[in-house]
Protein backbone atom coordinates (compact mmCIF):
# COMPACT_ATOMS: atom_id res chain seq x y z
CA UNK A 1 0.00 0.00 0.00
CA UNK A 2 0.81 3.78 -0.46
CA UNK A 3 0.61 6.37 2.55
CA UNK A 4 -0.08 9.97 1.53
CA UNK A 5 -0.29 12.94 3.10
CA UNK A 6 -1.44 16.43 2.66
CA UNK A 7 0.30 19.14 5.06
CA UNK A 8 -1.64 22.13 5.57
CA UNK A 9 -1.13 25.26 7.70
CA UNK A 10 -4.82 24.44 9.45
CA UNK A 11 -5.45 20.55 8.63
CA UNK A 12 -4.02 17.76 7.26
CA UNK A 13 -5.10 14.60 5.68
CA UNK A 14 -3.68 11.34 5.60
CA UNK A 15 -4.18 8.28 3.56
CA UNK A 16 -4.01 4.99 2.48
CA UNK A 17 -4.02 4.06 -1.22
CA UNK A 18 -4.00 1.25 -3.65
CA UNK A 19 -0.81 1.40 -6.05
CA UNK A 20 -2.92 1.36 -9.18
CA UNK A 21 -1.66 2.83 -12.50
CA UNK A 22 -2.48 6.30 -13.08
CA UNK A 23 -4.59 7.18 -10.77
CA UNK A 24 -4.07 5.47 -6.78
CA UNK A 25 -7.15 4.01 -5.34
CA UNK A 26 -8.18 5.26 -1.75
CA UNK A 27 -8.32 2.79 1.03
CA UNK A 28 -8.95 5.06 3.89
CA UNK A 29 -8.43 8.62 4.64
CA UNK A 30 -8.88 10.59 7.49
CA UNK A 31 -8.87 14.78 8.63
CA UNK A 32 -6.63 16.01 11.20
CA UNK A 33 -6.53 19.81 12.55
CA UNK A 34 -2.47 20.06 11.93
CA UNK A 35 -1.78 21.94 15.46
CA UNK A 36 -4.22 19.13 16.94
CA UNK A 37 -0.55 17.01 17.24
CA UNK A 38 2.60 17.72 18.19
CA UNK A 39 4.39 16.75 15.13
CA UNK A 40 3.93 14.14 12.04
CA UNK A 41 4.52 11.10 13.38
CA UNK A 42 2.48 11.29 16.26
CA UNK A 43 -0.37 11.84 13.92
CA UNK A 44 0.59 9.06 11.31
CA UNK A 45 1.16 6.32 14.12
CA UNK A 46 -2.68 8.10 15.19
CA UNK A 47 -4.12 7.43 11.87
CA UNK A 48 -1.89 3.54 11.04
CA UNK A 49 -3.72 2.27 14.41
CA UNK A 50 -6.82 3.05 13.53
CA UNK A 51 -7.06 2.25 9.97
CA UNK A 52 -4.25 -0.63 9.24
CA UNK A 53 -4.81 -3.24 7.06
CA UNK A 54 -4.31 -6.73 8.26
CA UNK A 55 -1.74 -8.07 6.11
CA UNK A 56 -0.41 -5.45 3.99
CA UNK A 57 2.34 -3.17 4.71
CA UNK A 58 3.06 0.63 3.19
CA UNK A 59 5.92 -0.26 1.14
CA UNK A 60 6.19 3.97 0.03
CA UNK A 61 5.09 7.59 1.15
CA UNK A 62 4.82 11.10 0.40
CA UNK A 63 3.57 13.64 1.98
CA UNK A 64 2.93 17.35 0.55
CA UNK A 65 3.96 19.90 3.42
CA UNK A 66 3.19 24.01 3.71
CA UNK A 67 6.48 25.19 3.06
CA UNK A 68 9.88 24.87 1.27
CA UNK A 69 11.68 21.78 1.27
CA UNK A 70 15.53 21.56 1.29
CA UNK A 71 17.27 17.92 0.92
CA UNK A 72 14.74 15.33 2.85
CA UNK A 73 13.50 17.70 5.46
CA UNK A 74 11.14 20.78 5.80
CA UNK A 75 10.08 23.39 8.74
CA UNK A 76 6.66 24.20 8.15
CA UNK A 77 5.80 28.14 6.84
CA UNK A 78 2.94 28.54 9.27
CA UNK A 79 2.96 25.48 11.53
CA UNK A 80 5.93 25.04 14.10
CA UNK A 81 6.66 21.62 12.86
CA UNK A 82 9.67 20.20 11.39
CA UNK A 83 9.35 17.11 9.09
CA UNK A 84 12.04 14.36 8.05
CA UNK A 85 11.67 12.11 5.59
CA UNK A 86 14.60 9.73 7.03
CA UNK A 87 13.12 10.30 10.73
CA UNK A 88 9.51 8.77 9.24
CA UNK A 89 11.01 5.85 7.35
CA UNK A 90 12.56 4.76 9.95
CA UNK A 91 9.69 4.99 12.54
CA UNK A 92 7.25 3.30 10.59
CA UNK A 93 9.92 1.10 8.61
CA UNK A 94 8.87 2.91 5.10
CA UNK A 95 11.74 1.85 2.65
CA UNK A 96 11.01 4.93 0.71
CA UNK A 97 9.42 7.95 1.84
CA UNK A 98 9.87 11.49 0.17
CA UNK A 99 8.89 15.06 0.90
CA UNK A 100 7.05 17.56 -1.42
CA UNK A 101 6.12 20.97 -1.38
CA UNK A 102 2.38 20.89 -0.82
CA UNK A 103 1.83 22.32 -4.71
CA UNK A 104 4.60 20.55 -6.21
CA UNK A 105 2.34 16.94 -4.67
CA UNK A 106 -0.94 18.85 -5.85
CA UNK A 107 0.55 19.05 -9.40
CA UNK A 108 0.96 15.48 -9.57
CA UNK A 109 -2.58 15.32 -8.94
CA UNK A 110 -3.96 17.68 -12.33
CA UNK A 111 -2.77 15.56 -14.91
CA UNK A 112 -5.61 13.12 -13.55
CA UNK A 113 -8.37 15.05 -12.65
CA UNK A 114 -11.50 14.39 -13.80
CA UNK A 115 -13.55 16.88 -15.20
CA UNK A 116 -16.07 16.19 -13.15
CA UNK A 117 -13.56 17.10 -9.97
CA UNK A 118 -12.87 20.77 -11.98
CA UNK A 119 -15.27 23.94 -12.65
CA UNK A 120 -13.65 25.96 -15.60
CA UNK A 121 -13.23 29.78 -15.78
CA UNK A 122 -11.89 29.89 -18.97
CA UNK A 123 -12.23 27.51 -21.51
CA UNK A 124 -9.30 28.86 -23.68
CA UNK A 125 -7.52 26.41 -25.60
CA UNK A 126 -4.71 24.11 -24.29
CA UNK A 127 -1.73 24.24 -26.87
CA UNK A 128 0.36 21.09 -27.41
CA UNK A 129 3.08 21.12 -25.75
CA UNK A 130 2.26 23.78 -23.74
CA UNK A 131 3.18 24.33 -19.46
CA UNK A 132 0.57 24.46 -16.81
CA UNK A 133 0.55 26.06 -13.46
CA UNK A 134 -1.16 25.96 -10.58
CA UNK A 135 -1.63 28.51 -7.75
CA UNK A 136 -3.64 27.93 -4.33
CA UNK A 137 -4.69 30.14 -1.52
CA UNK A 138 -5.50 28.69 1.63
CA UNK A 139 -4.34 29.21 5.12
CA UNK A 140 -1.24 30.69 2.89
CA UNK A 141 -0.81 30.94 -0.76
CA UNK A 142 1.15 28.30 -3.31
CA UNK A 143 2.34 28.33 -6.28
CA UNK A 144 3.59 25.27 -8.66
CA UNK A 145 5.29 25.39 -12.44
CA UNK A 146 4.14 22.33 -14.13
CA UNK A 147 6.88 21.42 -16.81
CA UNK A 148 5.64 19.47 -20.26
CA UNK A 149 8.58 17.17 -21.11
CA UNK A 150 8.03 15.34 -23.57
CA UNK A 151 4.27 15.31 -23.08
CA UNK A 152 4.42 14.81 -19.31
CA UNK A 153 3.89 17.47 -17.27
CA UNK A 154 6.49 17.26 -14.19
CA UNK A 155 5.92 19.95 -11.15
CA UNK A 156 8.23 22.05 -9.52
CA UNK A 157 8.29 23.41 -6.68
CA UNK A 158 8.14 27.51 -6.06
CA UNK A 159 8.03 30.13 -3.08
CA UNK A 160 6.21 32.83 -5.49
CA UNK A 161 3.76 33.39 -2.77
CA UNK A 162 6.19 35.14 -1.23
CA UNK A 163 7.40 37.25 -4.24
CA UNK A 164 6.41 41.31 -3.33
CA UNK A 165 2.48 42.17 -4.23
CA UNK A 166 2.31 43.93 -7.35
CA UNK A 167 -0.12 47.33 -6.86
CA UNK A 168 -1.53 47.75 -10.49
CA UNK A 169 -4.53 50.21 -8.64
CA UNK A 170 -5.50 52.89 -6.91
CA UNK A 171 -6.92 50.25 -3.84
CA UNK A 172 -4.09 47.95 -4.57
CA UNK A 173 -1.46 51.15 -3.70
CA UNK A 174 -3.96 52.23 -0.84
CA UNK A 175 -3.62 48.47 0.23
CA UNK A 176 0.32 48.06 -0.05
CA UNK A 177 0.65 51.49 2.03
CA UNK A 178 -1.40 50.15 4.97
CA UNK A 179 0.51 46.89 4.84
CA UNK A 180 3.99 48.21 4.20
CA UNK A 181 3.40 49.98 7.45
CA UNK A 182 2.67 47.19 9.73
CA UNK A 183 4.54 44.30 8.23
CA UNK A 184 7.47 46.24 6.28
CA UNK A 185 7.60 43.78 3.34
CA UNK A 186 3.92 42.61 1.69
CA UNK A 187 4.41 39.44 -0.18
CA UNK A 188 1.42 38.15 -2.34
CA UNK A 189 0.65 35.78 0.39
CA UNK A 190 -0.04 39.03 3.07
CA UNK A 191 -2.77 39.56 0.56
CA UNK A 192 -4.07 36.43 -1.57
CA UNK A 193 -4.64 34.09 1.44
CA UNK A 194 -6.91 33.23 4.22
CA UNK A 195 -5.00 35.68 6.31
CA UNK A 196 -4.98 38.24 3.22
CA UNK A 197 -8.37 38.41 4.30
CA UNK A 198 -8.02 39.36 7.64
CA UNK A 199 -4.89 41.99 6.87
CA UNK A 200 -7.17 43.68 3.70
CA UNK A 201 -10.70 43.40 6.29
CA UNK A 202 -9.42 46.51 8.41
CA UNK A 203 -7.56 48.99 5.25
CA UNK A 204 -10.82 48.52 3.52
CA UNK A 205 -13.39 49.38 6.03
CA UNK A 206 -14.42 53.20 5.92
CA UNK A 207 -16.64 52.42 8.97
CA UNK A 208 -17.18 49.79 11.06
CA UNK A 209 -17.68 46.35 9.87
CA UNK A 210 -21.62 45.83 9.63
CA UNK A 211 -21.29 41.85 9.77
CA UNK A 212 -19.64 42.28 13.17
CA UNK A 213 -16.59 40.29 12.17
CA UNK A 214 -14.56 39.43 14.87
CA UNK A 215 -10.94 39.12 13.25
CA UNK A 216 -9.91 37.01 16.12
CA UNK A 217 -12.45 34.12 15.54
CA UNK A 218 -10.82 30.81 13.78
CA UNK A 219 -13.84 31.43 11.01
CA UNK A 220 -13.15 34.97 10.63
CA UNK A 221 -12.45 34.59 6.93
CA UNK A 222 -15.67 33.11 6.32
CA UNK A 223 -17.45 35.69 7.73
CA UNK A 224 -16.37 38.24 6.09
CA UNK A 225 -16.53 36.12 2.59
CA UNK A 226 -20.21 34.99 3.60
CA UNK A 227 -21.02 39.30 4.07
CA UNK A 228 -19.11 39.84 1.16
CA UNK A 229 -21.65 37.47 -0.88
CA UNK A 230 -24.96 38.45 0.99
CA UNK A 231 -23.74 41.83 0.64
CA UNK A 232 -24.61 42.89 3.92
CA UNK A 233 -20.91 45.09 4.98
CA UNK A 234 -19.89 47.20 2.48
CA UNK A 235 -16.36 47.17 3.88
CA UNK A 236 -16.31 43.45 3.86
CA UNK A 237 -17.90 43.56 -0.14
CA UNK A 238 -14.69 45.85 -1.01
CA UNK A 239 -12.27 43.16 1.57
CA UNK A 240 -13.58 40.08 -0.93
CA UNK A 241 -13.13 42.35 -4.22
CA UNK A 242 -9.88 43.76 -3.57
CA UNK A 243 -8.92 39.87 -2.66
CA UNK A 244 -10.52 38.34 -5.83
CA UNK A 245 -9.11 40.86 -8.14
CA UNK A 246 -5.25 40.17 -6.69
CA UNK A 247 -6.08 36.74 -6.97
CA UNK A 248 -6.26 36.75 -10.85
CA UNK A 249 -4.13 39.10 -11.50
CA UNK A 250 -1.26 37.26 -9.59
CA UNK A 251 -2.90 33.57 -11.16
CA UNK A 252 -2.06 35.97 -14.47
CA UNK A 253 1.71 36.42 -13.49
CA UNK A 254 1.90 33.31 -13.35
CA UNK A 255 0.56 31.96 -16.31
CA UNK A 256 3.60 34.57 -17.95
CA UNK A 257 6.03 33.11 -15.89
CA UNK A 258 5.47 29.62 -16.77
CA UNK A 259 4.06 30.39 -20.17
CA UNK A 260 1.54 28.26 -19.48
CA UNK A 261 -0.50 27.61 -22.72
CA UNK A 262 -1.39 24.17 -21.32
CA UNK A 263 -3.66 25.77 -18.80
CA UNK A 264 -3.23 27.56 -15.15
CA UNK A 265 -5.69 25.18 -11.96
CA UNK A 266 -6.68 27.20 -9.21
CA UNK A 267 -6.19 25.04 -6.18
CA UNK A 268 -6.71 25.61 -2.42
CA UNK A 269 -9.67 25.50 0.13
CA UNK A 270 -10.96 29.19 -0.55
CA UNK A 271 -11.85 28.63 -4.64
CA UNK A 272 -14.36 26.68 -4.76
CA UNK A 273 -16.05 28.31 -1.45
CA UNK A 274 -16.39 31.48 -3.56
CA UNK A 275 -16.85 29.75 -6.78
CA UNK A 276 -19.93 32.03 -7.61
CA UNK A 277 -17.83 35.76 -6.83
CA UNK A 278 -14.93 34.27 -9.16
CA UNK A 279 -17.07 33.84 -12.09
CA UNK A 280 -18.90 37.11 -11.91
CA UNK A 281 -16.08 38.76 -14.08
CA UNK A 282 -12.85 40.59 -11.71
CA UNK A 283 -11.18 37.52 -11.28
CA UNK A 284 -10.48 36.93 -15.05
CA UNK A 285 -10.45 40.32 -15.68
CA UNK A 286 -7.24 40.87 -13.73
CA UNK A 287 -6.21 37.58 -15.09
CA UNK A 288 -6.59 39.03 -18.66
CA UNK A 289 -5.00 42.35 -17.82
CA UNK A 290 -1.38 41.86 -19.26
CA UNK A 291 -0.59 44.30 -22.47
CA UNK A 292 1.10 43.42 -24.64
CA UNK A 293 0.48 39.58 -23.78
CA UNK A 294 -3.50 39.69 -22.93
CA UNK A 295 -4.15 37.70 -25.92
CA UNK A 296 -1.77 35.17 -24.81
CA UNK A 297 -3.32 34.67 -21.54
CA UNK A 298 -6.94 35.20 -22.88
CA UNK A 299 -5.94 31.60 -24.50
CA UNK A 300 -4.75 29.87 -21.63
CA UNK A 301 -7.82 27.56 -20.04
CA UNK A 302 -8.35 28.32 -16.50
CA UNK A 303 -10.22 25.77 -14.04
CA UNK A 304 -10.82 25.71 -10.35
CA UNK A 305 -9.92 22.34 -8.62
CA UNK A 306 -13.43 21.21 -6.79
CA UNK A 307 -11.56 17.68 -5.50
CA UNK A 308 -10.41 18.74 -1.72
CA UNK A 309 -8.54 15.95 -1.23
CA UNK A 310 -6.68 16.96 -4.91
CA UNK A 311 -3.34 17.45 -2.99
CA UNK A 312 -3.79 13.61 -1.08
CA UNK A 313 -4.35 12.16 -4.50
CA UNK A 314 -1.41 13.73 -5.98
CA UNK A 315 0.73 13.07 -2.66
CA UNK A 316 -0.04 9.12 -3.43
CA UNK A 317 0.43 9.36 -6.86
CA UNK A 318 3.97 10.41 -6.48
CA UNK A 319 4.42 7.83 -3.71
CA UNK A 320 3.35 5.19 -6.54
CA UNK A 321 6.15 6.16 -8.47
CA UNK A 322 8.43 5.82 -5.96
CA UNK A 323 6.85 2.60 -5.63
CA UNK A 324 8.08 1.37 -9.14
């Protein structure tokens, strides 16, 4: 069998998989808050005790983690955990076990997808031989290059979430004042994530917030989506728009920097929660925004991954080809 897992800065899953071709074959999978345990293997012995298999053994594993990885190791971005690939091999007597940047292990998942398991944005048209790229806000923001070699697409890692946040308007300069003063650097992430939301919640409020959002509260980002929708705050209307409209325009950097006519997936846990504001036009219209190369990008297809557990799949998938 294959063990996966999926890293996040809030939860993490875990699971068990079939080595079928292609496309791995879940066995069992289970939901963890990530700051629930004290570190990985804790959690993994956790989740192997309640869901072994009598006689079958993981013979390979991979696991997707929230922040850069260097050799076989990683410390976390926003989680104080440290993971080792060689430390869980040997606990759990995994001959091979590897590490991937949470996006680089989702981009093993999109060459499989269904497309049932995507909503499309842009129907464009794929070029042969052309790159894809992926880009994901959650709890932080990711990015991935997916590489066409020879008609594969192979993923690479990248820390462009944490490249500086380009202001191309007034709000987006009124924005990157506001943040420049309290953080002294605003990467993309400070703005295009689940805390984007909470940093952009307070610039963009004239008065105060009419939902009553609590910035505090572990569902604060919700709330101020959910009054963005219902339009019941106008503060928290602007807070959504101002987020949306970075959101494609930085999904449209990146679909220049990979020149990705094979199409750009929009991963993560907040897309398909605001699947309705992302189609009503800003979102692509930022995306679209890039004289003299908006006719490039108006060609690229763009789709929103609706599979949560993309990243697990795409965690086991690469574990099945360590698997041989």
């Amino acid at each position: 069998m294959l063990l996966a897992g999926d890293i996040g800065g809030t939860k993490t899953l875990l699971g068990l998989f079939d080595p079928l071709p292609a496309r791995p074959r879940p066995v069992a999978t289970a939901s963890f808050g990530t700051l629930a345990f004290p570190d990985l293997p804790t959690m993994i012995a956790g989740f192997l005790d309640a869901h072994r298999v009598a006689g079958r053994t993981v013979e390979a594993a991979c696991f997707g983690v929230a922040g850069p990885v260097l050799g076989e190791a990683a410390e976390l971005t926003n989680v104080p955990w440290r993971v080792d690939a060689r430390h869980v091999s040997t606990v759990f007597d995994i001959r091979r076990v590897a590490l991937l940047n949470d996006l680089e292990a989702l981009g093993h998942a999109v060459p499989v997808l269904t497309e049932a398991e995507v909503h499309v944005l842009q129907a464009g048209e794929a070029l042969r031989g052309g790159n894809m790229a992926l880009i994901a806000a959650g709890t932080g923001l990711g990015e991935a290059l997916l590489h066409n070699v020879g008609g594969r697409f192979l993923p690479s890692a990248s820390e462009g979430g944490h490249a500086d946040f380009a202001a191309r308007t007034e709000r987006d300069i009124a924005v990157l004042r506001a943040l420049t003063a309290r953080f002294g650097r605003v990467d993309v992430e400070r703005v295009v994530s689940g805390h984007g939301l909470l940093n952009l919640h307070p610039v963009l409020h004239k008065d105060r917030c009419a939902a009553g959002v609590d910035l505090e509260a572990p569902d604060a980002a919700a709330r101020i989506s959910a009054a963005a929708v219902a339009r019941t705050c106008a503060g928290c209307i602007e807070t959504l728009d101002e987020f949306i409209e970075a959101y494609g325009a930085e999904a449209g950097n990146l679909a220049l920097r990979a020149k990705a006519t094979g199409g750009v997936y929009v991963g993560g846990g907040i897309a398909p929660k605001i699947l309705a504001a992302l189609e009503a036009g800003p979102f692509m219209r930022a995306f679209r925004a890039k004289p003299p190369l908006d006719e490039l990008v108006a060609g690229v297809p763009v789709k929103v991954i609706l599979n949560p557990d993309a990243g697990l799949l795409g965690a086991a998938v690469f574990a099945g080809q360590l698997n041989g």
